[in-house]
C-alpha atoms as a PDB file:
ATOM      1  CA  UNK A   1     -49.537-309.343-210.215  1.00  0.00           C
ATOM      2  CA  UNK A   2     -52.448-310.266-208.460  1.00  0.00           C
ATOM      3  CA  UNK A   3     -55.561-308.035-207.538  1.00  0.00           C
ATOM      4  CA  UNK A   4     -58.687-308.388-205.057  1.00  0.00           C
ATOM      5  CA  UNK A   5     -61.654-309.539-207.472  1.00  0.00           C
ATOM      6  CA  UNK A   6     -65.592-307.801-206.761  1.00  0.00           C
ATOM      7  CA  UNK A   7     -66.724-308.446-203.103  1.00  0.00           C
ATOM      8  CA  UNK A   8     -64.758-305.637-201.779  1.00  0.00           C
ATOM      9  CA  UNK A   9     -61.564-307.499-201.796  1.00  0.00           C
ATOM     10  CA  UNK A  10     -58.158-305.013-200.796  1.00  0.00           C
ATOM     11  CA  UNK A  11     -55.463-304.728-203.684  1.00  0.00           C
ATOM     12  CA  UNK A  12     -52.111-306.694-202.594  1.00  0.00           C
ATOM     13  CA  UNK A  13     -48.516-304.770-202.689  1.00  0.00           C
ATOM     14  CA  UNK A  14     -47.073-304.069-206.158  1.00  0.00           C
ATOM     15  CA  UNK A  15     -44.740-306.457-206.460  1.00  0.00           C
ATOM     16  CA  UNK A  16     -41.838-307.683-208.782  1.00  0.00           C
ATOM     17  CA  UNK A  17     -40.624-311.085-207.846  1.00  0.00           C
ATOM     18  CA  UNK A  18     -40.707-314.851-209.614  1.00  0.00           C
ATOM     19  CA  UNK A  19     -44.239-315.974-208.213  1.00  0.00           C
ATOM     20  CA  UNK A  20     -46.798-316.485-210.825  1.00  0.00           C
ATOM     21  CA  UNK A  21     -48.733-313.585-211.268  1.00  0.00           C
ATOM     22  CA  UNK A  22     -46.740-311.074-209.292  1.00  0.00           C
ATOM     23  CA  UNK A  23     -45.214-309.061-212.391  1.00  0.00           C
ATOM     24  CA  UNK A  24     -42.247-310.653-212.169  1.00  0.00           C
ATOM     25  CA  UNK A  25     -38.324-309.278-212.129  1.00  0.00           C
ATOM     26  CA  UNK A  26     -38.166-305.806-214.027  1.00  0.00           C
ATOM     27  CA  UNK A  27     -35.972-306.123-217.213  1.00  0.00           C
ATOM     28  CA  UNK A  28     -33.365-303.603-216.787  1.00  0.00           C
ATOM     29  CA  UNK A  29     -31.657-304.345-219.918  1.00  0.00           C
ATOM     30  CA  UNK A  30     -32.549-301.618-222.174  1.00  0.00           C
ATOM     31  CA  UNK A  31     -36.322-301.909-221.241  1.00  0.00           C
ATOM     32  CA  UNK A  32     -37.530-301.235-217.884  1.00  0.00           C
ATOM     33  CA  UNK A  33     -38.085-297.084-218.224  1.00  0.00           C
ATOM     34  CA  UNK A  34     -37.998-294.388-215.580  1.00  0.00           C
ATOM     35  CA  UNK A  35     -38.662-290.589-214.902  1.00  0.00           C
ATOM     36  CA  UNK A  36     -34.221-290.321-215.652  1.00  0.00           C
ATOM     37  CA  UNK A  37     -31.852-288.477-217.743  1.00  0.00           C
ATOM     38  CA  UNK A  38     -28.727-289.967-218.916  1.00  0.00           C
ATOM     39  CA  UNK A  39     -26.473-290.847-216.337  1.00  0.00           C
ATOM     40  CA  UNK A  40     -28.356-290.359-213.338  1.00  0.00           C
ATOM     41  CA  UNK A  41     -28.406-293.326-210.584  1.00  0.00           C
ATOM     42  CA  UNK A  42     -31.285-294.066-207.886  1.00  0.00           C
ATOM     43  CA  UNK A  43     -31.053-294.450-204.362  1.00  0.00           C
ATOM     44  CA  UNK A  44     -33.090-295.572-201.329  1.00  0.00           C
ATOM     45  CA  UNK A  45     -33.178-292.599-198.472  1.00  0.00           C
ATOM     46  CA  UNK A  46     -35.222-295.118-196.014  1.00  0.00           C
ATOM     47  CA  UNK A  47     -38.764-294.129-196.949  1.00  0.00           C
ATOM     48  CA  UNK A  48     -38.460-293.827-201.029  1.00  0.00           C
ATOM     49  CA  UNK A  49     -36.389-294.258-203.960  1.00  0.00           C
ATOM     50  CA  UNK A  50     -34.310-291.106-205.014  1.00  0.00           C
ATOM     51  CA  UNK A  51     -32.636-289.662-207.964  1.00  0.00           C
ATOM     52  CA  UNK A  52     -29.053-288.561-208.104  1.00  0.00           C
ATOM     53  CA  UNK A  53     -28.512-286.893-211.147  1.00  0.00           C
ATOM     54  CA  UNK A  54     -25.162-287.217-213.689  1.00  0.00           C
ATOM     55  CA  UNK A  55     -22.692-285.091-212.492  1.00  0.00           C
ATOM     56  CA  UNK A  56     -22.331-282.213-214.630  1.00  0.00           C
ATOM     57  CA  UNK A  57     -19.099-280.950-216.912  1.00  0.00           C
ATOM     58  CA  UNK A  58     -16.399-281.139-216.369  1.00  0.00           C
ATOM     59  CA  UNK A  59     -16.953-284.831-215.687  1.00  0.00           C
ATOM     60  CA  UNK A  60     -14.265-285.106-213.088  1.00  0.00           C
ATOM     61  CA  UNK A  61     -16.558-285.919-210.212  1.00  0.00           C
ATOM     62  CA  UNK A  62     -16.971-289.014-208.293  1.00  0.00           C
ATOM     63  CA  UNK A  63     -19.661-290.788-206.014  1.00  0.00           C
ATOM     64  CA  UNK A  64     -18.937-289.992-202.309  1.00  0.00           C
ATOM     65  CA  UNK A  65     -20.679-290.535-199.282  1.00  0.00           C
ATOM     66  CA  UNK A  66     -19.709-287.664-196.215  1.00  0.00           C
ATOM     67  CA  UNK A  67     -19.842-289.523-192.591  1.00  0.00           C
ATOM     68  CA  UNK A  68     -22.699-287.062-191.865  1.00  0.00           C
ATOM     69  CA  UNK A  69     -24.811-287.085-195.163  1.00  0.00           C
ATOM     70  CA  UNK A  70     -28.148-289.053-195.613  1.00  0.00           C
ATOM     71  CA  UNK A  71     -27.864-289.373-199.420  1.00  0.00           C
ATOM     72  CA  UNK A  72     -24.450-289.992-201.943  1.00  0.00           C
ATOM     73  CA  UNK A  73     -23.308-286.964-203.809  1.00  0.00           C
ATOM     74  CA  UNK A  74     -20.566-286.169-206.594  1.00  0.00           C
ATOM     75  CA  UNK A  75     -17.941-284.298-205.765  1.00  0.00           C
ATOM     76  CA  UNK A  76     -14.397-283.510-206.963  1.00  0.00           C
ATOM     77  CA  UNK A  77     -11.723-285.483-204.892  1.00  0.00           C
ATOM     78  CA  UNK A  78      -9.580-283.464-202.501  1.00  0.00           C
ATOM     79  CA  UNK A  79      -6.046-283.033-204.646  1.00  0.00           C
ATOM     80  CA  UNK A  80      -3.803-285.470-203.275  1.00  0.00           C
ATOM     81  CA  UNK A  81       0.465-284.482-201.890  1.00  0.00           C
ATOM     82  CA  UNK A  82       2.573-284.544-205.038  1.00  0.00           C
ATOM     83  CA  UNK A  83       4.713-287.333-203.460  1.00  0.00           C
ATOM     84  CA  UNK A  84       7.538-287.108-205.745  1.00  0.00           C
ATOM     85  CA  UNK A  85       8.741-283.975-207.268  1.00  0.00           C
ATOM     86  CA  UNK A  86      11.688-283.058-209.887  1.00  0.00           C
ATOM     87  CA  UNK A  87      13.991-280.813-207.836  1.00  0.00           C
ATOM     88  CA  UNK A  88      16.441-280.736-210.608  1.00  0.00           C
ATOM     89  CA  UNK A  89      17.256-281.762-214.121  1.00  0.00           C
ATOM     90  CA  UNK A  90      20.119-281.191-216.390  1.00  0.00           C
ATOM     91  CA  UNK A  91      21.025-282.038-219.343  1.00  0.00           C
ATOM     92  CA  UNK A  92      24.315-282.114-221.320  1.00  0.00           C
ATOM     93  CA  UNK A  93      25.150-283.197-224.968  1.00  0.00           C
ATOM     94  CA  UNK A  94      28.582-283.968-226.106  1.00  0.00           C
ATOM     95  CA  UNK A  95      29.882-282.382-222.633  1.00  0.00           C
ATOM     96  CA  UNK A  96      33.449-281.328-221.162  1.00  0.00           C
ATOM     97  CA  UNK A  97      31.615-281.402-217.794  1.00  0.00           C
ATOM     98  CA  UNK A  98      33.609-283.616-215.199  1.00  0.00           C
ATOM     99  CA  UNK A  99      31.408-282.552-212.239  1.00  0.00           C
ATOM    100  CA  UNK A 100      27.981-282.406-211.818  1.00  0.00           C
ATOM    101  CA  UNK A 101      26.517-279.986-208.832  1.00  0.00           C
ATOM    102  CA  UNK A 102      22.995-279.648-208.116  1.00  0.00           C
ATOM    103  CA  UNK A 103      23.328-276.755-205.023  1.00  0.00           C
ATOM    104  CA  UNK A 104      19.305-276.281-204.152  1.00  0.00           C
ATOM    105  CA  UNK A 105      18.842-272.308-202.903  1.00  0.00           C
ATOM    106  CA  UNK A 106      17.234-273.819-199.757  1.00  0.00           C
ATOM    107  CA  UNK A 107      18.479-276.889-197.941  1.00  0.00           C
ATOM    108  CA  UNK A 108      16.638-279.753-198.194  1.00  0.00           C
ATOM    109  CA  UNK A 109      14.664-280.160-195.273  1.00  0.00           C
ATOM    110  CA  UNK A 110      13.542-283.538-193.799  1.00  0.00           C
ATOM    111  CA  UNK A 111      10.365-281.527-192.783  1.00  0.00           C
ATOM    112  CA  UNK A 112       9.658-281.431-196.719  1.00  0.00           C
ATOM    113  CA  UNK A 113      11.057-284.273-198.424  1.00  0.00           C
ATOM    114  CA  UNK A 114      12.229-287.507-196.378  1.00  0.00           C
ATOM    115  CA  UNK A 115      14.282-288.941-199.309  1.00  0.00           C
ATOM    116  CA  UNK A 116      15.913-288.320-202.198  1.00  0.00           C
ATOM    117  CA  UNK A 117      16.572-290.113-205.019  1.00  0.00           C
ATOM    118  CA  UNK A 118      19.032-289.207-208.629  1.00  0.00           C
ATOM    119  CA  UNK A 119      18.616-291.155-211.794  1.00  0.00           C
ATOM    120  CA  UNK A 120      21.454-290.169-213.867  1.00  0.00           C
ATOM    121  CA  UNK A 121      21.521-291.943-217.615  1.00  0.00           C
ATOM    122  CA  UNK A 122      23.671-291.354-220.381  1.00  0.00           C
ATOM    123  CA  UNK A 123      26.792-292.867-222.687  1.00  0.00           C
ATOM    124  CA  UNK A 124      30.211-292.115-223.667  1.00  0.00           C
ATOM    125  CA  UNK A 125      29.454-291.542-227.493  1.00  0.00           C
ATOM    126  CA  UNK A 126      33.054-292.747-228.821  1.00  0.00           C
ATOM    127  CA  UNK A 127      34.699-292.615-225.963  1.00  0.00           C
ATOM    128  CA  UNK A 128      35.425-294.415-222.665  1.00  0.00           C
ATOM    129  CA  UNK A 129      33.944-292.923-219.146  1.00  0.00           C
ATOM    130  CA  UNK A 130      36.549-294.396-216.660  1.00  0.00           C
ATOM    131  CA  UNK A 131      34.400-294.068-213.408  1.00  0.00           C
ATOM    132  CA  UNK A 132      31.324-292.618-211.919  1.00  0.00           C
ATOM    133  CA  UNK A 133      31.316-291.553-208.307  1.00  0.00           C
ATOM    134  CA  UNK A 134      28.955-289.492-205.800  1.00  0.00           C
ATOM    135  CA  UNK A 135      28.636-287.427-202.877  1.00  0.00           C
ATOM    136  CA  UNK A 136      27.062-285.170-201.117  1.00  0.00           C
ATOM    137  CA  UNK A 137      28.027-282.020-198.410  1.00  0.00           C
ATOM    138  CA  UNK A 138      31.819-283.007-198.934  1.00  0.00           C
ATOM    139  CA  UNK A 139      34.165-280.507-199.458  1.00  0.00           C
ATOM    140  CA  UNK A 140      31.583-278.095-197.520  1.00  0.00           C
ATOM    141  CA  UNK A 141      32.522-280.213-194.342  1.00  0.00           C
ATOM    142  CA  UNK A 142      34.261-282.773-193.115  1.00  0.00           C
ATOM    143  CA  UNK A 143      31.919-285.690-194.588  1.00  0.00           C
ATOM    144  CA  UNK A 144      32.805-289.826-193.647  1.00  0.00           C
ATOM    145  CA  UNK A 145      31.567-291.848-196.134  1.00  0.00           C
ATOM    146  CA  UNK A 146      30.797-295.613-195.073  1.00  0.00           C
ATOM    147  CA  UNK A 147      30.443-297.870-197.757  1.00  0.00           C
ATOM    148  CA  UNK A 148      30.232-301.360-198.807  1.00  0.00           C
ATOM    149  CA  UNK A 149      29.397-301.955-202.411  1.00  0.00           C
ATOM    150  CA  UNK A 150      30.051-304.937-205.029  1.00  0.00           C
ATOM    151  CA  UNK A 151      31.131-304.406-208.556  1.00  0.00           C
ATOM    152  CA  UNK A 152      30.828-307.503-210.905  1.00  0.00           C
ATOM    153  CA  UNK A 153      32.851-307.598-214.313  1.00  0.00           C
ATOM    154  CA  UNK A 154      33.479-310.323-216.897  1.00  0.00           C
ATOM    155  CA  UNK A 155      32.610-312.841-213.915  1.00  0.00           C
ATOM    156  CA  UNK A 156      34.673-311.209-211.338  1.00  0.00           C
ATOM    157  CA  UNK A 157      33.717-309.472-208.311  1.00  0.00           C
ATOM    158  CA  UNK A 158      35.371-306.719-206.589  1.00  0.00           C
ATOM    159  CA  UNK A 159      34.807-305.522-203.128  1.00  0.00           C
ATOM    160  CA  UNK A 160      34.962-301.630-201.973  1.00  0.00           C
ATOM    161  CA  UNK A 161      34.697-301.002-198.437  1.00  0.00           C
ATOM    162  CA  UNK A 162      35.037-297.287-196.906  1.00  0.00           C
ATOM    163  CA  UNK A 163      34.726-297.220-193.572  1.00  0.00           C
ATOM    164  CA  UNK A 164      35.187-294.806-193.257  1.00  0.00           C
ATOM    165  CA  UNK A 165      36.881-292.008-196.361  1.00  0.00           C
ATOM    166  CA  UNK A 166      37.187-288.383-195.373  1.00  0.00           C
ATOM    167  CA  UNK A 167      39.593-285.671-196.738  1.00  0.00           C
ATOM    168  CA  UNK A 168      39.850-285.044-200.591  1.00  0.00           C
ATOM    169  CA  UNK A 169      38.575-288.319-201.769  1.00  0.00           C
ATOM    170  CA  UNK A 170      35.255-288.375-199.922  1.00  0.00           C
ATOM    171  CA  UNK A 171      33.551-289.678-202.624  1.00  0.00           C
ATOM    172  CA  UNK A 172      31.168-292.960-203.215  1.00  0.00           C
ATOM    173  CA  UNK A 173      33.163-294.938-205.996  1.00  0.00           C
ATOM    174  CA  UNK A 174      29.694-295.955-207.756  1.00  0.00           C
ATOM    175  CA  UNK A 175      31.743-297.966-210.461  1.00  0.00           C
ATOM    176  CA  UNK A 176      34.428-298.056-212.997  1.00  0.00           C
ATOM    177  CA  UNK A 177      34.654-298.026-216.926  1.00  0.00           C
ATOM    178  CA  UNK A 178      30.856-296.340-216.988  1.00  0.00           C
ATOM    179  CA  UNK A 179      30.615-296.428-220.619  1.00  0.00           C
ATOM    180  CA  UNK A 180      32.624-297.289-223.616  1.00  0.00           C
ATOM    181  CA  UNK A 181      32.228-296.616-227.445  1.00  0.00           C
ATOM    182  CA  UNK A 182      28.537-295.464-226.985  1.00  0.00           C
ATOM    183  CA  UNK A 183      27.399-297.711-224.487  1.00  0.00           C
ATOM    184  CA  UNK A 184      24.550-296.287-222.086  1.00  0.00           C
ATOM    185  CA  UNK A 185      24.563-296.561-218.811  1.00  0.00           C
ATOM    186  CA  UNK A 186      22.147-295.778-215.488  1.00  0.00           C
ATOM    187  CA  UNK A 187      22.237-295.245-212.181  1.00  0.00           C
ATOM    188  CA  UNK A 188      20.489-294.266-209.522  1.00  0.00           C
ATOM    189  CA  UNK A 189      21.146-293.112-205.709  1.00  0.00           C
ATOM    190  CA  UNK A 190      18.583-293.135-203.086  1.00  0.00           C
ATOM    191  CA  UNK A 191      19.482-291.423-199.772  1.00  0.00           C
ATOM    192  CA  UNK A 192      17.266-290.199-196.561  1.00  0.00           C
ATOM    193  CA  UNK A 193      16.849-286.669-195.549  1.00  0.00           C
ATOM    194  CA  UNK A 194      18.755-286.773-191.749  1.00  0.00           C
ATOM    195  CA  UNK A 195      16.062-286.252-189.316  1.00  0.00           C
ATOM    196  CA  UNK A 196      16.638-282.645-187.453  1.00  0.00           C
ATOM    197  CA  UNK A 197      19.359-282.536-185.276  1.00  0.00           C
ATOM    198  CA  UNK A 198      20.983-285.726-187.039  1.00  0.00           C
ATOM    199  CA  UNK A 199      24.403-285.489-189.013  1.00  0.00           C
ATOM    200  CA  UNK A 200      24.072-289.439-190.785  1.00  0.00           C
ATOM    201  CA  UNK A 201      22.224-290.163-193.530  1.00  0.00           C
ATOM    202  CA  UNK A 202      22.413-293.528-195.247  1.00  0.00           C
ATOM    203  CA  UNK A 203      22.321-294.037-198.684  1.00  0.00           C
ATOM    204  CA  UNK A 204      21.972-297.057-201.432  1.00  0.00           C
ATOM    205  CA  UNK A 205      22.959-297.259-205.265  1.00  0.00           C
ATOM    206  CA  UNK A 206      22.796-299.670-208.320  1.00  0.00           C
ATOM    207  CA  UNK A 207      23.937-299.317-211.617  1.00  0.00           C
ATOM    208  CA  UNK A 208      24.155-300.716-214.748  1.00  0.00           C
ATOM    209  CA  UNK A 209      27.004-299.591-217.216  1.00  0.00           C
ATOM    210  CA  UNK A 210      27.672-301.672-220.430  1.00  0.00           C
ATOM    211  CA  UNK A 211      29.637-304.590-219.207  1.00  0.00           C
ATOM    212  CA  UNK A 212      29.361-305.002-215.311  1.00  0.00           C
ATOM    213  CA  UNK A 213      27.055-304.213-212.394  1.00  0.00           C
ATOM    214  CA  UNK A 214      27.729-302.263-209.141  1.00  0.00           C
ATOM    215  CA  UNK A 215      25.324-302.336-205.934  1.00  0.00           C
ATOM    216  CA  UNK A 216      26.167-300.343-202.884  1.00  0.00           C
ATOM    217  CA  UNK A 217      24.992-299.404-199.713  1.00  0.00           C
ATOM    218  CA  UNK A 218      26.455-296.741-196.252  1.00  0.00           C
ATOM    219  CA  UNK A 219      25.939-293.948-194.507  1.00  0.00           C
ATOM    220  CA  UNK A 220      27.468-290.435-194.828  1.00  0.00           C
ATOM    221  CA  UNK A 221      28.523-288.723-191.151  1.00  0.00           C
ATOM    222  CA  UNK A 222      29.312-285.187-190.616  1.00  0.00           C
ATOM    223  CA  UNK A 223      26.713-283.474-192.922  1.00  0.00           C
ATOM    224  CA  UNK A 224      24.371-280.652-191.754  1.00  0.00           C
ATOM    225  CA  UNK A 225      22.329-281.611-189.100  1.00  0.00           C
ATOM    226  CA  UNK A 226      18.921-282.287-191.065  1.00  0.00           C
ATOM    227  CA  UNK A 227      19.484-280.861-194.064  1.00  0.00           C
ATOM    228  CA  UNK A 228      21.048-281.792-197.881  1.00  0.00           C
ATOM    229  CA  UNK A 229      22.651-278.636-199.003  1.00  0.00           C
ATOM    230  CA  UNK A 230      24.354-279.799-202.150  1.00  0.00           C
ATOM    231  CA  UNK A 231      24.479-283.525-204.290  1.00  0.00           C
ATOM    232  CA  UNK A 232      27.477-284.202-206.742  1.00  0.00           C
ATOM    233  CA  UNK A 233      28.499-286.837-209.551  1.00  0.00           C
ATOM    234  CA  UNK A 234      31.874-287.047-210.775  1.00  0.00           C
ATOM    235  CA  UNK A 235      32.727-288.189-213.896  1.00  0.00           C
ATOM    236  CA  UNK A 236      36.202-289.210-214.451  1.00  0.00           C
ATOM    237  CA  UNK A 237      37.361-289.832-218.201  1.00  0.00           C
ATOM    238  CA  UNK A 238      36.813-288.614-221.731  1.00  0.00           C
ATOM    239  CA  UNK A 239      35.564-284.928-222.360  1.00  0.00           C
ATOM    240  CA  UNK A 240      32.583-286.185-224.713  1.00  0.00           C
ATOM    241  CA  UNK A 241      29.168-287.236-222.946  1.00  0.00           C
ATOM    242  CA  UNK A 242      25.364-287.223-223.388  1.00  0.00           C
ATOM    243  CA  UNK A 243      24.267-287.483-219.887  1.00  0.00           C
ATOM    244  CA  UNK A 244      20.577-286.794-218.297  1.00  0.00           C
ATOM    245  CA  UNK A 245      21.011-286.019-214.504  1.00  0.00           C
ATOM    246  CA  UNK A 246      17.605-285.285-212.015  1.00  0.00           C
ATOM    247  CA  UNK A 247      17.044-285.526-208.441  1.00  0.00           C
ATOM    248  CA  UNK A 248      13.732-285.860-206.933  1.00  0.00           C
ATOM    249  CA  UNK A 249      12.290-285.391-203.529  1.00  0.00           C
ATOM    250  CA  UNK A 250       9.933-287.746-202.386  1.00  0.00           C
ATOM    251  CA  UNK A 251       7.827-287.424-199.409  1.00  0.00           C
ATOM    252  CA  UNK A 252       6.386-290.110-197.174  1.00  0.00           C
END
């Protein structure tokens, strides 16, 4: 860096820069030292450089910058909505169950969850499962089912259209043979909370037993306006199943 000689001469500005003679860049690989602990970081607040220290323990802290501040700070981030939340899981080994309820002691509200979605896995240990179906309020009310769905088998396709099913067999036919010998299986259902006032909600599926696929889509009418008050799978075949069932509510 360069300096006045004798005669009075003024110093020039400290400098670091690649000019002969003007100290050139500062090394701050593991040489360039400072009045800073572990951790800490520097910043500018318009006049002179500043310290911010490490945050402390626990070390769940992270740099943020308030619209008012004048300087960065840590600070531990706001918890975020649990956006997807078990609302029920069962279980059932070597089961005689045929029908699977999940009856929630509140209605589901669209004002709390928007959608909900089942993932229900299992097999048939020995056994065959001869068909998997769904539904929801029926059998409380008066429920329509709507649906359109394809089921593809050993390179065949079959069509089921409901449009639309009321009375006693107000189920969604998700698909037949489920499982067979100890096949598993899976399938989920996604359907929308009704907005209030609304009696239609609308609904899709896939699945994926042992030898076929089934995709399906429709809309349930006649429910309770705005609210899921009970969510049933029906299991039609062999009294001997290991089956996993949970519904979750997941909020926009």
């Amino acid at each position: 860096m360069g300096f006045g000689g004798g005669g009075g001469g003024s110093l020039q500005n400290h400098v670091h820069n690649s000019v002969p003679l003007q100290g050139g860049p500062l090394d701050f690989s593991n040489n360039t030292i400072a009045g800073m602990a572990a951790g800490d970081l520097t910043y500018s607040d318009g006049a002179a450089l500043q310290i911010l220290n490490a945050p402390g323990v626990p070390n769940n802290e992270v740099l943020t910058f308030a619209p008012a501040a004048t300087a960065p700070s840590w600070a531990i981030p706001a918890a975020g909505a649990n956006n997807r939340v078990i609302l029920d899981s069962q279980t059932f080994t070597a089961s005689t169950t045929q029908t699977i309820t999940f009856t929630p002691g509140t209605p589901i509200d669209d004002s709390v969850y928007q959608k909900i979605q089942i993932v229900f896995t299992g097999h048939g240990l020995g056994n065959s499962i001869a068909r998997l179906m769904f539904r929801l309020d029926s059998g409380l009310a008066d429920s329509n089912y709507n649906e359109n769905s394809t089921e593809i088998f050993a390179g065949s396709q079959a069509i089921v259209s409901k449009n639309p099913q009321t009375g006693g067999d107000d189920y969604v036919r998700i698909t037949d043979q489920l499982a067979a010998n100890g096949q598993s299986w899976i399938a989920t259902v996604d359907l929308m909370i009704p907005p209030t006032g609304q009696t239609t909600t609308s609904l899709f599926y896939q699945v994926a037993p042992y030898d076929r696929v089934a995709v399906g889509s429709g809309f349930v009418t006649g429910i309770a306006a705005g609210v899921i008050s009970r969510i049933q799978m029906a299991i039609q075949g062999p009294n001997n199943k290991d089956m996993q069932f949970t519904v979750y509510g997941i909020k926009f």
